[in-house]
C-alpha atoms as a PDB file:
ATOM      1  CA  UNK A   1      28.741 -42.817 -46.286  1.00  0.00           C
ATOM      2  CA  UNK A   2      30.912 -44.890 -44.176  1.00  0.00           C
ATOM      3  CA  UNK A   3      33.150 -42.200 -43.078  1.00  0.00           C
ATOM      4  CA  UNK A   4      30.222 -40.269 -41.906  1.00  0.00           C
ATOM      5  CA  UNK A   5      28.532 -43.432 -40.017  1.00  0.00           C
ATOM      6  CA  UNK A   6      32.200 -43.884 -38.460  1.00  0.00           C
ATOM      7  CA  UNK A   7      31.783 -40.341 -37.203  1.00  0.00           C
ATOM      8  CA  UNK A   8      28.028 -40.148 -35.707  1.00  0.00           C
ATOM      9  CA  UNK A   9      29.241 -42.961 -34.156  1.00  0.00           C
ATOM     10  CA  UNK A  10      31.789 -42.240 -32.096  1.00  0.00           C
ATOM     11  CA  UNK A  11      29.812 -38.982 -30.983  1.00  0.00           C
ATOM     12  CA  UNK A  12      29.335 -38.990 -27.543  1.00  0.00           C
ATOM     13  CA  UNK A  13      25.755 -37.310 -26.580  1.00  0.00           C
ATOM     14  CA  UNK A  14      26.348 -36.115 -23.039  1.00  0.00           C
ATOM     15  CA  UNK A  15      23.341 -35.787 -20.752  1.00  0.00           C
ATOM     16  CA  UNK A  16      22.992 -32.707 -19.280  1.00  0.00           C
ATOM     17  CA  UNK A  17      24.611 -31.672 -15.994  1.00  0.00           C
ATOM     18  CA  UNK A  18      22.613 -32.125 -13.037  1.00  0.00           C
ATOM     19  CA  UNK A  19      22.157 -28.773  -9.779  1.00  0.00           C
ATOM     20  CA  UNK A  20      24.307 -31.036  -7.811  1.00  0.00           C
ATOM     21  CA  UNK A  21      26.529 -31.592  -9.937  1.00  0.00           C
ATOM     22  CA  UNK A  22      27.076 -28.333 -10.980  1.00  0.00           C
ATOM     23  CA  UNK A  23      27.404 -27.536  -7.723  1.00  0.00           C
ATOM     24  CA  UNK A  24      30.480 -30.380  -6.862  1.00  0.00           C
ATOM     25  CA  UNK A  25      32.255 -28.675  -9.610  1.00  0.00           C
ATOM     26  CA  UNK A  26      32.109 -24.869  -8.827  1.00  0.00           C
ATOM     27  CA  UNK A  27      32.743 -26.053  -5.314  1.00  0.00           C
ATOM     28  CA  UNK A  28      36.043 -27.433  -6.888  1.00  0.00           C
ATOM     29  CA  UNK A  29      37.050 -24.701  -9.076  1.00  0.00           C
ATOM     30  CA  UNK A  30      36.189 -22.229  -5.969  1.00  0.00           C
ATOM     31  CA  UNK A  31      38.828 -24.172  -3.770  1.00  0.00           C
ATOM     32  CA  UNK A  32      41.366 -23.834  -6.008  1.00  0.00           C
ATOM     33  CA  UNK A  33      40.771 -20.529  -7.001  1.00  0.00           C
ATOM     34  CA  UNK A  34      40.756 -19.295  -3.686  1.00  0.00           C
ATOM     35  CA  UNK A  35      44.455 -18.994  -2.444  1.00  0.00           C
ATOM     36  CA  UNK A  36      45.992 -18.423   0.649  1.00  0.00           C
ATOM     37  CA  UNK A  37      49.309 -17.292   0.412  1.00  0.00           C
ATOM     38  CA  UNK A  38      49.652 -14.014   1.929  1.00  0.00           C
ATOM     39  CA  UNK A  39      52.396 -11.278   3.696  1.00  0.00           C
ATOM     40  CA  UNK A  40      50.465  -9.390   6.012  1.00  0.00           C
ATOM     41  CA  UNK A  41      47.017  -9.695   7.501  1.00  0.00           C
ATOM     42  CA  UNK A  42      45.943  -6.737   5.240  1.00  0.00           C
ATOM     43  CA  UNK A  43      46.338  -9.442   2.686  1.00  0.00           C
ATOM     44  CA  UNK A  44      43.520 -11.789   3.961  1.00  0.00           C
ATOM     45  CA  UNK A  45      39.552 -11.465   3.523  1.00  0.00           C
ATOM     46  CA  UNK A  46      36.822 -14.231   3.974  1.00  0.00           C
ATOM     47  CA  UNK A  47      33.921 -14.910   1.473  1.00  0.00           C
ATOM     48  CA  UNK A  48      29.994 -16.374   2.675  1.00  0.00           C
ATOM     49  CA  UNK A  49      30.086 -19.801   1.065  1.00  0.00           C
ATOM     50  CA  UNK A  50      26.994 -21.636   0.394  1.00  0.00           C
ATOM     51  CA  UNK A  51      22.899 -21.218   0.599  1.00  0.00           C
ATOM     52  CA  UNK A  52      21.353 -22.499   3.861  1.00  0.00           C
ATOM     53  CA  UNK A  53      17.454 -23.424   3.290  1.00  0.00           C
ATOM     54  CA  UNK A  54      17.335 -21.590   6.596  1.00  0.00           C
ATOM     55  CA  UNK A  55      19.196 -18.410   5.258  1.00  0.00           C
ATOM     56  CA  UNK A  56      23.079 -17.319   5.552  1.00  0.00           C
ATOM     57  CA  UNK A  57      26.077 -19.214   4.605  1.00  0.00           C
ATOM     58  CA  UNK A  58      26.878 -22.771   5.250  1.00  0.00           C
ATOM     59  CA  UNK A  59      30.601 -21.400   5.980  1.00  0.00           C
ATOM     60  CA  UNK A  60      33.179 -18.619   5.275  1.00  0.00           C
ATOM     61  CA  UNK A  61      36.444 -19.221   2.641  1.00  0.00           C
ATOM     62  CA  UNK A  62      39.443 -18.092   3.959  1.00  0.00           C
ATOM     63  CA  UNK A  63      41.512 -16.340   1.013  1.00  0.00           C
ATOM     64  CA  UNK A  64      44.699 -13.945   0.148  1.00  0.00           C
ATOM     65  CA  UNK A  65      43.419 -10.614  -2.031  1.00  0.00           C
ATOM     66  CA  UNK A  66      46.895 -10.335  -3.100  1.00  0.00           C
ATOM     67  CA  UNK A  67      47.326 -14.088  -4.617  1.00  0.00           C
ATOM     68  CA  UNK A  68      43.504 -14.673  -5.610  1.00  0.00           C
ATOM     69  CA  UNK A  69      41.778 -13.617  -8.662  1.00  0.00           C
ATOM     70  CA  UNK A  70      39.351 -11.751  -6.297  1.00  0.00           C
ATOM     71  CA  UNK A  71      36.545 -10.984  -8.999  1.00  0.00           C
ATOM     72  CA  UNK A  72      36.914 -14.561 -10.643  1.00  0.00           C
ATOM     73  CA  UNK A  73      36.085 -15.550  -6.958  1.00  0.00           C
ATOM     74  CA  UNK A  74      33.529 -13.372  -6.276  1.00  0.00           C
ATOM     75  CA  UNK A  75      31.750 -14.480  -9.416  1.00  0.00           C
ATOM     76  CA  UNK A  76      32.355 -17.818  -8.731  1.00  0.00           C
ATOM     77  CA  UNK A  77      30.645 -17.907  -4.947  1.00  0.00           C
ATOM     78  CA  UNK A  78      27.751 -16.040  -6.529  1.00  0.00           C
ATOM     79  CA  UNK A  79      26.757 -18.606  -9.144  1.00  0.00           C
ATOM     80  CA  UNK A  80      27.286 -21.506  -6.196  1.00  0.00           C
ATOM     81  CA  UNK A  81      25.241 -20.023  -3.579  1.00  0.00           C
ATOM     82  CA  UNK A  82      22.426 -19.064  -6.166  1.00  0.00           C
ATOM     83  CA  UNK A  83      22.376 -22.449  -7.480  1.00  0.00           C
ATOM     84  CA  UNK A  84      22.484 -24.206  -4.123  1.00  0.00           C
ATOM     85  CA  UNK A  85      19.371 -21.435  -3.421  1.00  0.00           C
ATOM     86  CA  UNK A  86      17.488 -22.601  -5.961  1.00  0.00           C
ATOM     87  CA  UNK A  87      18.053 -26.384  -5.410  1.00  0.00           C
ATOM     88  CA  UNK A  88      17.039 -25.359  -1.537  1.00  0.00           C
ATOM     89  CA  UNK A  89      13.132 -24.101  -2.605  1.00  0.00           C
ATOM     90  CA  UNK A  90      13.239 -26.421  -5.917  1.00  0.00           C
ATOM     91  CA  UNK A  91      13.583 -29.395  -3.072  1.00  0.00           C
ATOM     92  CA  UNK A  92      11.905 -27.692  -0.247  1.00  0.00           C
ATOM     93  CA  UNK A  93      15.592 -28.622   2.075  1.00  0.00           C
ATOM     94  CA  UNK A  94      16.102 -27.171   5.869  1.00  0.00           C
ATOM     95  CA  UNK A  95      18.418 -26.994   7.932  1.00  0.00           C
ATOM     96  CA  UNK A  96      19.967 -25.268  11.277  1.00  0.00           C
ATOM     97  CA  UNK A  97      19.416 -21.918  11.651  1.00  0.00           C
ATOM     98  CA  UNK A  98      22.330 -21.320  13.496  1.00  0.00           C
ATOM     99  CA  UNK A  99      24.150 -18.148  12.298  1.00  0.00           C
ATOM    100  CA  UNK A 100      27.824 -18.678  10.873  1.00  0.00           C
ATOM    101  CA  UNK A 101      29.541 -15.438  11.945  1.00  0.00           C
ATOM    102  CA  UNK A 102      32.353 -14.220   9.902  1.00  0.00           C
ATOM    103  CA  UNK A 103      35.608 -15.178  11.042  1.00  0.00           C
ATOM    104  CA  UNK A 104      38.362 -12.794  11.811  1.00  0.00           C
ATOM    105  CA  UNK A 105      41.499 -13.859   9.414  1.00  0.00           C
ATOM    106  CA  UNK A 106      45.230 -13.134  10.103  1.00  0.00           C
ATOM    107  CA  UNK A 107      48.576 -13.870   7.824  1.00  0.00           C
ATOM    108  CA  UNK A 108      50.592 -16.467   9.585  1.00  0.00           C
ATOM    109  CA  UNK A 109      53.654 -18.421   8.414  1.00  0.00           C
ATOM    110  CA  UNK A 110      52.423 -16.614   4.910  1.00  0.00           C
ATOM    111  CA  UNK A 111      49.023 -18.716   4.786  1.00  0.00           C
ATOM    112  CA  UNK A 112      45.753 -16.435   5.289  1.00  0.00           C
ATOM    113  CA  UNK A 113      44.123 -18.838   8.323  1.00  0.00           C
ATOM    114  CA  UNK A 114      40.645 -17.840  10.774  1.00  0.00           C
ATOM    115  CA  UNK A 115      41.005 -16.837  14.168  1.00  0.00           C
ATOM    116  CA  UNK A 116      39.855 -19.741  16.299  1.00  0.00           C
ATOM    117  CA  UNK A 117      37.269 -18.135  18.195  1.00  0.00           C
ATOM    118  CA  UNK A 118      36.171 -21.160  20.522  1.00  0.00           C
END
């Protein structure tokens, strides 16, 4: 009986995890799943990356197809901006409407990097 009061105990109950939360840690686990090492510019590709109330990405992620689990990515920038989607209407958020155009990537010094259109 006293083993088993020791053990309920030192159970943790954890509440569970919040939208926003959920969203800080796919945002982490997309950054470091997303890598940028790269040989050629064949090598680099840029994913939309986010939900804006106003529609479109919030930004583009600069990544190496050779180096990054590309479907593990893929699957992880879905869940994100569907999440952040939902949390948009659920909260009734706007923003901008500005358009963020996809950038055009290149390989240089072996890092996957955006053309810096401005």
């Amino acid at each position: 009986m006293v083993l088993l009061l020791a053990l309920v105990s030192t159970c943790k109950t954890t509440k569970p995890q919040t939208t926003e939360e959920r969203l800080v840690e796919l945002r982490e686990v997309i950054l470091k799943t997303a890598k940028a090492t790269c040989s050629d510019a064949e090598d680099c590709a840029a994913i939309a990356l986010g939900s804006k109330p106003c529609g479109g990405p919030w930004q583009y992620l600069t990544f190496s197809k050779s180096s990054t689990d590309v479907d593990r990515l893929r699957q992880l920038v879905a869940e994100y901006n569907q999440l952040e989607k939902e949390l948009n209407l659920e909260q009734g958020r706007t923003s901008d409407c500005a358009v963020v155009i996809e950038p055009q990537v290149f390989c240089y010094e072996e890092k996957c990097q955006e053309i810096d259109a401005r």
